[in-house]
Every structure is written in structure tokens, then in C-alpha cells.
N, C-alpha and C. Protein backbone atom coordinates (compact mmCIF):
# COMPACT_ATOMS: atom_id res chain seq x y z
N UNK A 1 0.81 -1.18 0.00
CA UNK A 1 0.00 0.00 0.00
C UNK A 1 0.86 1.25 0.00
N UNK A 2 1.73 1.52 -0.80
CA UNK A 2 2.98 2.64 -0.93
C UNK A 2 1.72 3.84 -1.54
N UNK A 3 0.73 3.82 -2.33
CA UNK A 3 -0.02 4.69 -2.90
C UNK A 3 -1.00 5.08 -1.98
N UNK A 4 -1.26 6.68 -2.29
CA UNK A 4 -2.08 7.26 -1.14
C UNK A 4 -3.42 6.99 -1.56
N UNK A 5 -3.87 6.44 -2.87
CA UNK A 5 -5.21 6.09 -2.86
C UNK A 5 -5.81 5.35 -2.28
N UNK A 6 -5.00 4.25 -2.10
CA UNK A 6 -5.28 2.94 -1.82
C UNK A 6 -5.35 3.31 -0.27
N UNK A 7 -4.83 4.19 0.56
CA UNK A 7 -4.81 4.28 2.07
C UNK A 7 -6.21 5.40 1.82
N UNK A 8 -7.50 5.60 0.90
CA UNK A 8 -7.72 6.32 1.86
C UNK A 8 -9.36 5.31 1.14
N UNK A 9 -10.57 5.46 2.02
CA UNK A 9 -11.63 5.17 1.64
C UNK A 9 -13.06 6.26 1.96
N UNK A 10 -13.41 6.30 0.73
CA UNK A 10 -14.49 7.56 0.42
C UNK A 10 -16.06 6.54 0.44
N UNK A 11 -16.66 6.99 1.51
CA UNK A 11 -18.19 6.84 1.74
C UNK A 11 -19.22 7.93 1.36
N UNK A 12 -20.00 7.85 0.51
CA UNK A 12 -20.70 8.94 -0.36
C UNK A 12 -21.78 8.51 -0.43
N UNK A 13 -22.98 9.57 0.39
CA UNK A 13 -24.23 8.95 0.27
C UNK A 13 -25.30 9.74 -0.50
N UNK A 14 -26.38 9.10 -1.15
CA UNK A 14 -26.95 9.14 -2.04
C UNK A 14 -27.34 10.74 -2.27
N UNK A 15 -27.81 11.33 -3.33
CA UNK A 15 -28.52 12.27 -3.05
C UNK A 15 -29.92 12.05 -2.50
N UNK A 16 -30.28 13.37 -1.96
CA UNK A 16 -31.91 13.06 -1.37
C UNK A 16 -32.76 12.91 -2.94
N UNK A 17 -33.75 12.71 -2.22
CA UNK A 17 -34.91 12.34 -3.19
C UNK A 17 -35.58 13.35 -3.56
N UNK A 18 -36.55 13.50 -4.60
CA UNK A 18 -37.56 14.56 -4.72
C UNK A 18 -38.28 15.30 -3.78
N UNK A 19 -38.76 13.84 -3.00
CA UNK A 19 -39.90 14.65 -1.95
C UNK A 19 -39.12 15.46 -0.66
N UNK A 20 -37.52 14.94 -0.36
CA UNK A 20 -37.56 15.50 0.66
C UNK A 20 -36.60 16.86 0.12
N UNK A 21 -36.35 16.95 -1.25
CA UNK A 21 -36.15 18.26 -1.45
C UNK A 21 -37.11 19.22 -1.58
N UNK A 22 -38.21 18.94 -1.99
CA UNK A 22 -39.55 19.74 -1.79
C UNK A 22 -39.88 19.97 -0.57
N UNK A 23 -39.84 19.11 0.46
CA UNK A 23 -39.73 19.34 2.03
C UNK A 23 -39.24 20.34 2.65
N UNK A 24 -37.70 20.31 2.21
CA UNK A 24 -36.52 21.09 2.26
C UNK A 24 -37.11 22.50 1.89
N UNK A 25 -37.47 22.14 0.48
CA UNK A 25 -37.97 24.01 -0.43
C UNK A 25 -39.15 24.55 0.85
N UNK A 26 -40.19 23.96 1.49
CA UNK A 26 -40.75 24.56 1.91
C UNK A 26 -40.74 24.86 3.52
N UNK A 27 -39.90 24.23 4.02
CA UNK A 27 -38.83 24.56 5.46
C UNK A 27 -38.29 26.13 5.05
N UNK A 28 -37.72 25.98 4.33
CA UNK A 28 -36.82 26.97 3.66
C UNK A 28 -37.90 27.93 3.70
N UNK A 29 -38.51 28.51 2.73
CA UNK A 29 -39.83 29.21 2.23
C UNK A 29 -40.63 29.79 3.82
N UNK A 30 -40.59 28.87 4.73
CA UNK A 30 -41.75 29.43 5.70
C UNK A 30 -40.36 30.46 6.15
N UNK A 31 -38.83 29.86 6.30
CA UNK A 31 -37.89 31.28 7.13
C UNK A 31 -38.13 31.99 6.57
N UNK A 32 -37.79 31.99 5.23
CA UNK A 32 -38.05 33.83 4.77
C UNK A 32 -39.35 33.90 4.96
N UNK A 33 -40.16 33.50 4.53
CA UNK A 33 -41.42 34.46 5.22
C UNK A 33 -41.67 34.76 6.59
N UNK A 34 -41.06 34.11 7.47
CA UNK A 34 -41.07 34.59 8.80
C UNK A 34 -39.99 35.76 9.04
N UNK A 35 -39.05 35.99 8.52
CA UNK A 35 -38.04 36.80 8.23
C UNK A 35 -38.51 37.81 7.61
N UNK A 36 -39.34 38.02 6.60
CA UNK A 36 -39.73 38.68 5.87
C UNK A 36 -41.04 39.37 6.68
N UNK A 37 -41.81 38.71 7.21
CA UNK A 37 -42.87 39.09 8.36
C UNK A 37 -42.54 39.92 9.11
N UNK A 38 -41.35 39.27 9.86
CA UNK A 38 -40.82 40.25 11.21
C UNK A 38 -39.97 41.27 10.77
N UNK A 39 -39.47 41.72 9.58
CA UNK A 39 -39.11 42.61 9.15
C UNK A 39 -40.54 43.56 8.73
N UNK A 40 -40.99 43.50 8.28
CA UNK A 40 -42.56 43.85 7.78
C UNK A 40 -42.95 44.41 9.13
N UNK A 41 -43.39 44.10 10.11
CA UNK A 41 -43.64 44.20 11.10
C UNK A 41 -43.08 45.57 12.09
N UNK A 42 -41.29 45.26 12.32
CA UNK A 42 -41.12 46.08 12.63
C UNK A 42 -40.73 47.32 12.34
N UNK A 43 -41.07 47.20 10.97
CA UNK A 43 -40.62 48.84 9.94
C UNK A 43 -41.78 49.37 10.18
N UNK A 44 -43.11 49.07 10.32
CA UNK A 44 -44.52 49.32 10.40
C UNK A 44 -44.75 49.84 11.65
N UNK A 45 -44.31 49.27 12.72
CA UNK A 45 -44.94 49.18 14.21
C UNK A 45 -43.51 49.76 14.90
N UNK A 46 -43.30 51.16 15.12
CA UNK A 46 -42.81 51.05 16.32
C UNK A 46 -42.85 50.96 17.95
N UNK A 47 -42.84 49.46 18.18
CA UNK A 47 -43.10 49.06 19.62
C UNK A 47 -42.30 48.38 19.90
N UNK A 48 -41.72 48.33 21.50
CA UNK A 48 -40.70 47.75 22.08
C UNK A 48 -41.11 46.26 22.18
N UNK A 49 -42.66 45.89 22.51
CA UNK A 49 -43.38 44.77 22.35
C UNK A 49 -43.43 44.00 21.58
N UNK A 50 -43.48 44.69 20.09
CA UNK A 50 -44.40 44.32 19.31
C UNK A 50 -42.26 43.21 18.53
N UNK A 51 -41.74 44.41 18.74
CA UNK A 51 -40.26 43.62 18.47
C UNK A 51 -39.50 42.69 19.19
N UNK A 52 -40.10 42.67 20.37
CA UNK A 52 -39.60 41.58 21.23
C UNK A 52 -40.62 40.51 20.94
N UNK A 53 -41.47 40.76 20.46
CA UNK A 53 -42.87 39.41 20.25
C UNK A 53 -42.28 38.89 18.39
N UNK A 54 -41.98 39.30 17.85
CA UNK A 54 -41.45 39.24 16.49
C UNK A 54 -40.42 38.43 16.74
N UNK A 55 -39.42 39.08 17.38
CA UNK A 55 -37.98 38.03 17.31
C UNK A 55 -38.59 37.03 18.33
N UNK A 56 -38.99 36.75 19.20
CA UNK A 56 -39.47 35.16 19.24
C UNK A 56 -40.19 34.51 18.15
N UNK A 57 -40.88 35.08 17.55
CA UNK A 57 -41.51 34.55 16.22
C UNK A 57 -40.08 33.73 15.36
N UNK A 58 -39.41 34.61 15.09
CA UNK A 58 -38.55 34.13 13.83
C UNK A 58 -37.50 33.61 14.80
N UNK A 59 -36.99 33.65 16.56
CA UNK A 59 -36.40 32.60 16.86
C UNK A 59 -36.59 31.23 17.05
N UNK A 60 -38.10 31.35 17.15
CA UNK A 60 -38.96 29.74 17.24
C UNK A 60 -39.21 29.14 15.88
N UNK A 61 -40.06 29.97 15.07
CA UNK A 61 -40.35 29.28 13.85
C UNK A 61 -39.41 29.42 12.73
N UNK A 62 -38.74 30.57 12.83
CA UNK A 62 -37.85 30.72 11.73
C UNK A 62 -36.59 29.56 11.86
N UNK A 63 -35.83 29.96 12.81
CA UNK A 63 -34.84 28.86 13.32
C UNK A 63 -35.46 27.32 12.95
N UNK A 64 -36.60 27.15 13.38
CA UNK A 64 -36.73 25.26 13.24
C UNK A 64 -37.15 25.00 11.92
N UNK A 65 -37.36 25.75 11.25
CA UNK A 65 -37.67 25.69 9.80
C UNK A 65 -36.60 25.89 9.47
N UNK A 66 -35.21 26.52 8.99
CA UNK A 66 -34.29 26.84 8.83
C UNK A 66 -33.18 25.14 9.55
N UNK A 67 -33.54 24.81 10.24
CA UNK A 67 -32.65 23.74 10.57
C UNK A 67 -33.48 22.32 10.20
N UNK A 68 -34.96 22.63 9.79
CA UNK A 68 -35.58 21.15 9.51
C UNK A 68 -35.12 21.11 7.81
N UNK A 69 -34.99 22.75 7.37
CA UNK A 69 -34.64 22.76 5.79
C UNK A 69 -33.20 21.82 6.02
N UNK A 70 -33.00 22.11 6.93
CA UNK A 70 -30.68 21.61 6.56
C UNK A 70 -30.97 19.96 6.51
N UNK A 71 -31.93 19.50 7.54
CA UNK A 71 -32.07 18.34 7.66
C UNK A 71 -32.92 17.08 6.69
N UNK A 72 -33.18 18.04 5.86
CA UNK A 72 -34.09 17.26 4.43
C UNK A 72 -33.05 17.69 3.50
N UNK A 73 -32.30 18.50 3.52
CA UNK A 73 -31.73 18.55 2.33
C UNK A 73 -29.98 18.13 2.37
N UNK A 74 -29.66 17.87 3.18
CA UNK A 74 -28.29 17.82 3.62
C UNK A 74 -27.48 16.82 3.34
N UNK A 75 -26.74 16.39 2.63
CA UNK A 75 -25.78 14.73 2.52
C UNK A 75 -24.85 15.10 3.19
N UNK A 76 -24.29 13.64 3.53
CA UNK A 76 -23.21 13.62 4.58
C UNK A 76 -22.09 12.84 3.66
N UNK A 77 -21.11 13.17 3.43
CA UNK A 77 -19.74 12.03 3.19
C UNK A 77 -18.72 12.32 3.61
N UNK A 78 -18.55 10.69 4.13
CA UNK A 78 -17.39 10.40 4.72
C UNK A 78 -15.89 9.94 3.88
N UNK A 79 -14.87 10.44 4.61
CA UNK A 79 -13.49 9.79 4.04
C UNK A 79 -12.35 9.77 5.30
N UNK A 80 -12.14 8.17 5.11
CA UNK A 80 -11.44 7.78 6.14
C UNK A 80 -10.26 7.02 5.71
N UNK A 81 -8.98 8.00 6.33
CA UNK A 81 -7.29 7.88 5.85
C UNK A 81 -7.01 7.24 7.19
N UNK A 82 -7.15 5.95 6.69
CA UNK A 82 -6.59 4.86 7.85
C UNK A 82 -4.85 4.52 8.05
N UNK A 83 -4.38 5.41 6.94
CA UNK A 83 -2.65 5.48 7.92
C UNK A 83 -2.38 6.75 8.43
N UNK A 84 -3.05 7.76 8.68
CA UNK A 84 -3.27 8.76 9.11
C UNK A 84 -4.27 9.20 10.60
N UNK A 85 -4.92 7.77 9.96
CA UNK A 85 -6.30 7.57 11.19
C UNK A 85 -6.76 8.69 11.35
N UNK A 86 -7.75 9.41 9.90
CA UNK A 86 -8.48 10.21 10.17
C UNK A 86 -9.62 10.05 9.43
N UNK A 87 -10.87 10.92 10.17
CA UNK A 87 -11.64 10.64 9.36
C UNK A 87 -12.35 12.24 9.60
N UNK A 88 -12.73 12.09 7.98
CA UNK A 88 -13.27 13.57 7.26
C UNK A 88 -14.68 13.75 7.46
N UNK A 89 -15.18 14.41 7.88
CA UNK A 89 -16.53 14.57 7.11
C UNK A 89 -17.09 15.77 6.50
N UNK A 90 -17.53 15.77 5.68
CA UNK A 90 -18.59 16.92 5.05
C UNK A 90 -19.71 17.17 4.77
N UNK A 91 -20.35 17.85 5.35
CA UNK A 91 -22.07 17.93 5.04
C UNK A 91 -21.97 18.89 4.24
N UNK A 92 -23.18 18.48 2.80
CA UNK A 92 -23.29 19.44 1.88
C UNK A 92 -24.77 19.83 1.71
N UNK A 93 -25.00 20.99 1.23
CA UNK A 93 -26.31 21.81 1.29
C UNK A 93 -26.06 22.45 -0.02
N UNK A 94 -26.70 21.84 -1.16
CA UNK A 94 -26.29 22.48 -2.65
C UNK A 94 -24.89 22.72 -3.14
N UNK A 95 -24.96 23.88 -3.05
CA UNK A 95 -23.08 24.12 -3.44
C UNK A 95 -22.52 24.42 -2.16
N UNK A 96 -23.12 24.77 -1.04
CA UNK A 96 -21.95 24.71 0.17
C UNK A 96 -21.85 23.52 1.16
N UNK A 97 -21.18 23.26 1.80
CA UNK A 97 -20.07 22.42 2.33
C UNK A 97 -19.69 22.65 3.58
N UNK A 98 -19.71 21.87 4.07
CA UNK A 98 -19.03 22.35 5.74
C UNK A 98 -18.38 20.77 6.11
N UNK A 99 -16.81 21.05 6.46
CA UNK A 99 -16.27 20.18 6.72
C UNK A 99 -15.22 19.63 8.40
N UNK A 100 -15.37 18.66 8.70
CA UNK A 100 -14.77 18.42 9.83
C UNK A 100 -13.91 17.29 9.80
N UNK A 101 -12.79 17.45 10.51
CA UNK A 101 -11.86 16.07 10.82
C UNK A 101 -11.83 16.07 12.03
N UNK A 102 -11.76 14.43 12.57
CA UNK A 102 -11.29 13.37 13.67
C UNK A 102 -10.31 13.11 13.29
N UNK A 103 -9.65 13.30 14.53
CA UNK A 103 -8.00 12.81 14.53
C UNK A 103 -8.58 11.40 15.30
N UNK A 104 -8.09 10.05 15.22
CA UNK A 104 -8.34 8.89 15.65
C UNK A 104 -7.27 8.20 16.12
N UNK A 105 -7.37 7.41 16.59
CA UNK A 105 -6.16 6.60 17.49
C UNK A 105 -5.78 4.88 15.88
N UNK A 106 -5.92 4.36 16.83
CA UNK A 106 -5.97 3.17 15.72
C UNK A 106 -7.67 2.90 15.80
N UNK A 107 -8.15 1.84 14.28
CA UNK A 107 -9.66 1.12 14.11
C UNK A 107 -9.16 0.15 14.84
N UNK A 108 -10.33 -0.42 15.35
CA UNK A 108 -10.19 -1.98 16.23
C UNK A 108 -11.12 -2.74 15.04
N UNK A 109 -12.69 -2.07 15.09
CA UNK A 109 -13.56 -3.24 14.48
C UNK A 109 -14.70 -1.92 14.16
N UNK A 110 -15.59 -2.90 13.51
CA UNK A 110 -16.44 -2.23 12.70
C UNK A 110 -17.92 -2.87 13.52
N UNK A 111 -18.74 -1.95 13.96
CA UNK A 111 -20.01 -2.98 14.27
C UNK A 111 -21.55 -2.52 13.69
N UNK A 112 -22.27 -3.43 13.58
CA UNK A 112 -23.71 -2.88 12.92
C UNK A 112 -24.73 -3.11 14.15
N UNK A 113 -25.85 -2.50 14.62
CA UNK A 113 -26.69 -3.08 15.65
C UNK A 113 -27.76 -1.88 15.18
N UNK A 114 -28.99 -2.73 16.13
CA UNK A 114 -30.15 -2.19 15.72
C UNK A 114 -30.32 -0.51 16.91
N UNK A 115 -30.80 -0.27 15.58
CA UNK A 115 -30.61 1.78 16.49
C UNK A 115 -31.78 1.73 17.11
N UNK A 116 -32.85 1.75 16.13
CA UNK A 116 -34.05 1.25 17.38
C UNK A 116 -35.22 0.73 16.22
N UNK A 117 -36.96 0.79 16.49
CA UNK A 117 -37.16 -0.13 15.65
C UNK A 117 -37.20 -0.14 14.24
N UNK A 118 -37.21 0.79 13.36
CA UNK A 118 -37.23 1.07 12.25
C UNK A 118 -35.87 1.00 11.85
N UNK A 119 -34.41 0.95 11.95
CA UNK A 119 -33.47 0.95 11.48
C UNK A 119 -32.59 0.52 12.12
N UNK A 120 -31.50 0.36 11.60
CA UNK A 120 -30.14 0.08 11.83
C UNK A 120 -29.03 0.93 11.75
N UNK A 121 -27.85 0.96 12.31
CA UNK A 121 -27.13 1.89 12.62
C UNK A 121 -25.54 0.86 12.34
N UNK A 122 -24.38 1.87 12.08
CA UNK A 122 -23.21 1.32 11.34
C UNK A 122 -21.97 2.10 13.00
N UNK A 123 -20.96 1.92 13.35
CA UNK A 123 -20.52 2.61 14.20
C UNK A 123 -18.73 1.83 13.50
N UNK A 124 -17.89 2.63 13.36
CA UNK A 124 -16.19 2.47 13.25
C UNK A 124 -16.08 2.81 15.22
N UNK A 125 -15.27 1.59 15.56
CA UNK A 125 -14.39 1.54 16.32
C UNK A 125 -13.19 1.60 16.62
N UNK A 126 -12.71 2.54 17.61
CA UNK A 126 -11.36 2.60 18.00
C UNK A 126 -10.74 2.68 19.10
N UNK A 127 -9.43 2.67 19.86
CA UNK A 127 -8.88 2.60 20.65
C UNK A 127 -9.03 3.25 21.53
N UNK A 128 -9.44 2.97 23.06
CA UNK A 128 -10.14 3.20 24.23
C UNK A 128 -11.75 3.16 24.74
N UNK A 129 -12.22 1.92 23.68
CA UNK A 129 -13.72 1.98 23.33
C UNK A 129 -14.57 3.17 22.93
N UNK A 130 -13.95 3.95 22.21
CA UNK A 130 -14.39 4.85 21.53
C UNK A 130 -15.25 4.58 20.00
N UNK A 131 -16.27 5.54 19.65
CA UNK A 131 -16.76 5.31 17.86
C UNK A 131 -17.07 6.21 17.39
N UNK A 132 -17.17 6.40 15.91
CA UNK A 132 -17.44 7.00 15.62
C UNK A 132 -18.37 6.38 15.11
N UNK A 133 -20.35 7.45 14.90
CA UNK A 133 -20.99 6.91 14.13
C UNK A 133 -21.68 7.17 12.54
N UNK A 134 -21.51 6.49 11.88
CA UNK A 134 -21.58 6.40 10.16
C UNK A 134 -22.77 6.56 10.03
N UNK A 135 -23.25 5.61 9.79
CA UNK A 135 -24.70 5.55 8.99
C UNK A 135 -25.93 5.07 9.52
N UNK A 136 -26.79 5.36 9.18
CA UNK A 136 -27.95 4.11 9.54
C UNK A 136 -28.85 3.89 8.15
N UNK A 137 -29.16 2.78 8.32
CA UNK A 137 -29.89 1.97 7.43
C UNK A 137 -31.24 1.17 7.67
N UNK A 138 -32.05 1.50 6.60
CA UNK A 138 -33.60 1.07 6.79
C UNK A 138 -33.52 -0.35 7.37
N UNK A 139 -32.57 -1.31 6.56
CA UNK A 139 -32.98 -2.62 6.83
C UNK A 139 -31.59 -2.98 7.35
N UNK A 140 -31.41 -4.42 7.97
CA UNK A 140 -30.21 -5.21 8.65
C UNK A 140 -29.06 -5.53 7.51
N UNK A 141 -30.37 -6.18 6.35
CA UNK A 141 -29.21 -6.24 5.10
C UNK A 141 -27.79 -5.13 4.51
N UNK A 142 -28.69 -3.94 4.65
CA UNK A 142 -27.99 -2.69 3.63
C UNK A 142 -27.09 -2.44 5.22
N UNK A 143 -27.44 -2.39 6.25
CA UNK A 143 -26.39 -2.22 7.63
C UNK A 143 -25.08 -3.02 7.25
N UNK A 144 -25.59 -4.52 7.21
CA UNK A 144 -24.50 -5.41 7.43
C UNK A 144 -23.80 -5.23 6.05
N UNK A 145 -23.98 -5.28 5.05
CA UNK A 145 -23.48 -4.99 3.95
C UNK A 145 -22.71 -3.93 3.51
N UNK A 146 -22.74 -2.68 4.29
CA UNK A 146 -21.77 -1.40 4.12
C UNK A 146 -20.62 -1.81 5.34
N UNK A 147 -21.51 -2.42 6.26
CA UNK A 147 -20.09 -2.76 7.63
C UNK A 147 -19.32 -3.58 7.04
N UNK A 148 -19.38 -4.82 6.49
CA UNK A 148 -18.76 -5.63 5.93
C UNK A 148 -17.91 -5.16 4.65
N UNK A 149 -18.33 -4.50 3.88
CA UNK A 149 -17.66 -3.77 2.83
C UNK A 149 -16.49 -2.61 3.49
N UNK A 150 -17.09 -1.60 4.52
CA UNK A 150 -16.48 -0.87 5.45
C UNK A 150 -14.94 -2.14 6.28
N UNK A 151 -15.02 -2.93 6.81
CA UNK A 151 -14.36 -3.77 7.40
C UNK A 151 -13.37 -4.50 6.61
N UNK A 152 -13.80 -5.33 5.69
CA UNK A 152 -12.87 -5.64 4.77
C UNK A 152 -11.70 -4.74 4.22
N UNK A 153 -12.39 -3.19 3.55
CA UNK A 153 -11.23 -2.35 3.01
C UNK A 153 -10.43 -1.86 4.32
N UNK A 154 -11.40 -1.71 5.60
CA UNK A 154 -9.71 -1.29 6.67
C UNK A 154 -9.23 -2.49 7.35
N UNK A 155 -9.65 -3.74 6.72
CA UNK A 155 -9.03 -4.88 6.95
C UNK A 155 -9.34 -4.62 9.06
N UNK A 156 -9.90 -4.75 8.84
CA UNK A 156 -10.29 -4.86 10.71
C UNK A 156 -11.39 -5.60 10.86
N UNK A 157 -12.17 -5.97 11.95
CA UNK A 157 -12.86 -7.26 12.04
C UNK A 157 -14.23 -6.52 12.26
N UNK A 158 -15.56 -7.25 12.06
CA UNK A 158 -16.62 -7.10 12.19
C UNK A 158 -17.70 -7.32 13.24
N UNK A 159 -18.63 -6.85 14.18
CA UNK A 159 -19.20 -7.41 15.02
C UNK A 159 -20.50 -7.28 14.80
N UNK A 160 -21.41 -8.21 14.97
CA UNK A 160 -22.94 -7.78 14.62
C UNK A 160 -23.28 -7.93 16.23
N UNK A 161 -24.18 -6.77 16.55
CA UNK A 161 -24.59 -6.27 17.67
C UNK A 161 -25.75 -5.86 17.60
N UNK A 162 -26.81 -6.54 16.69
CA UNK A 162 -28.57 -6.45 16.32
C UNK A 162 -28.85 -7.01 17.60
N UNK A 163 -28.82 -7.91 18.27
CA UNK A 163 -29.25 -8.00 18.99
C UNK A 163 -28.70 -7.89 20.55
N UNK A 164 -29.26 -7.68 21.56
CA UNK A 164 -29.17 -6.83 22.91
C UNK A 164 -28.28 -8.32 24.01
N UNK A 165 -26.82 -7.92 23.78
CA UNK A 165 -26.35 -8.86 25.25
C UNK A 165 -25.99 -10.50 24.37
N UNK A 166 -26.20 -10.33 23.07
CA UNK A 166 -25.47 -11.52 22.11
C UNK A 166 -25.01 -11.06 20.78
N UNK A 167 -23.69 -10.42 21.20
CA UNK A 167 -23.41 -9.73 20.41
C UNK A 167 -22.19 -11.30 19.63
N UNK A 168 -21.75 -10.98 18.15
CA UNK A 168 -21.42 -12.22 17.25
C UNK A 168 -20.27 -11.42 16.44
N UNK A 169 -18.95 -11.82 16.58
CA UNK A 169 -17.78 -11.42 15.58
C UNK A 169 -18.42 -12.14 14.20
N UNK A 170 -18.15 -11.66 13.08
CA UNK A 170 -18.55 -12.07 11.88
C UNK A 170 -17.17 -12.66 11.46
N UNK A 171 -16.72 -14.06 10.86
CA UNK A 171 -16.05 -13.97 9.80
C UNK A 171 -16.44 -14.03 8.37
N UNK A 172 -15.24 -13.20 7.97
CA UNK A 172 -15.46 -12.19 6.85
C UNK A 172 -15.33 -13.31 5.49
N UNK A 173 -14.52 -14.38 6.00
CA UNK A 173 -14.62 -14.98 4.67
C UNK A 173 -15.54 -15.99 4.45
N UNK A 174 -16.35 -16.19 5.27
CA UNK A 174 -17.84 -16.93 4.71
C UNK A 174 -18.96 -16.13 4.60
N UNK A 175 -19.13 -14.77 4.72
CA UNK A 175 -20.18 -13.88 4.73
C UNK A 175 -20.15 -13.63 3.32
N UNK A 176 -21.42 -14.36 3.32
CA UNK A 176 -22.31 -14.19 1.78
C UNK A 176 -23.43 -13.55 2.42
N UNK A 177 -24.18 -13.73 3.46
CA UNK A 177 -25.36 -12.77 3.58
C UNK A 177 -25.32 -13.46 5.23
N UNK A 178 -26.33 -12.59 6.06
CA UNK A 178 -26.61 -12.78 7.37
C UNK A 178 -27.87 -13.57 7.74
């Protein structure tokens, strides 16, 4: 592994879908109009009231509309430089970007377990029982299948942890399916 490609692995998740960009458009849509309201408002009305009753308006509704927009519209990808032991992330919102790095110790193992009842959840492990957490996934299949794919390329071992207090190391070279 002398090449820096080969040390690094890029996790890239899907774009959103139609509906929850339309979601997104109208999260979006109610801030400015609440923005646009409470501006309206206090060019109209001069009252000490009437502006302290406004900015709670657009700190309650504007704000959670403004952060439910980030949360329908937002992808996350990961890239993790395992001789460096770091891992990147970036959340993107159209053309902007916001990015963060973990400095990490060494990976131990990779585990999948159930997040709660509707999904599954992916977690990278490392040194001092520490994790970081990745993904979650509708079903057990698409879980175990990115952990296992995830595990293999940092060559570290796998644990399935779906279920509560029987938790199961996977080996990797008979896993055709779970």
C-alpha cells in the first residue's frame, strides 16, 4: 500500500430524493417568510413589544424551519485515511459544504446493531472503546453490507450487535449474507 489512494476510503451517500427536497424548499420558504414578516412588522410598528414578540416569532419558527430545511436537504460524506487515522466529514447543502476532521487513534472493528425499531445503525471503532458513528440503514441487510464492505477495506474485524447482550464477531470470509 505505498499509494495514497489505496490508504484512503471515500463513503458517499446518495442524493436526497424529490420529496424531501420539496420538504426542504418549503422549510426553507416558511424562514423567509417569517423573516420577511418580522421585518414587515417592525418597519410598520414602532413598539418595544411588538419587536420583542417578532424576534421570538422568527427565533422559534424561523430557526426550526431553517434547521428542519438543513435536515431534508443535507448529505453527509465520509473519508477515512486509515494510515493517518483520520476521518473527514462533510455535510453538503447544494453548493456549500461544511467540513470536519477526527483525529483517531488506531480502528479496532467495525459494528452494525439495531438503532431502534425502524433501522439500523453502522458505528467504526477505536482505541479506548471509543466510535465513531456512520450511517444508519432502513434494513439489517444494507447495515450489514456497508459494515462488511467498510471492514474488509480497513481490513479490521466485524461485530454484529442487532441484537441486545449476544453480540457475534462475523467472519469475513464466509459472509455471503446474514
Amino acid at each position: 500500500m505505498n499509494n495514497k489512494e489505496e490508504s484512503i476510503v471515500s463513503v458517499f451517500e446518495a442524493k436526497r430524493s424529490w420529496y424531501e427536497l420539496v420538504i426542504a424548499a418549503v422549510f426553507f420558504s416558511v424562514t423567509i417568510a417569517v423573516v420577511i414578516f418580522v421585518i414587515f412588522i417592525n418597519y410598520n410598528i414602532h413598539s418595544l413589544l411588538t419587536f420583542i414578540t417578532s424576534m421570538r416569532i422568527l427565533a422559534l419558527i424561523g430557526v426550526m424551519s431553517f434547521v428542519a430545511g438543513l435536515k431534508f436537504s443535507q448529505v453527509r460524506n465520509l473519508q477515512i485515511d486509515f494510515h493517518k487515522n483520520l476521518i473527514t466529514t462533510r455535510y453538503v447543502v447544494g453548493p456549500f459544504s461544511y467540513k470536519t476532521e477526527s483525529k483517531v487513534t488506531e480502528f479496532e472493528y467495525v459494528s452494525f446493531f439495531k438503532a431502534n425499531n425502524t433501522c439500523f445503525g453502522t458505528n467504526l471503532w477505536y482505541v479506548k472503546n471509543r466510535h465513531f458513528e456512520m450511517y444508519e440503514f432502513e434494513t439489517k441487510e444494507r447495515a450489514y453490507q456497508f459494515s462488511l464492505d467498510l471492514s474488509t477495506k480497513l481490513k479490521i474485524d466485524l461485530l454484529d450487535a442487532t441484537e441486545k447482550g449476544n453480540f457475534k464477531w462475523i467472519e469475513k470470509e464466509n459472509s455471503n449474507s446474514i
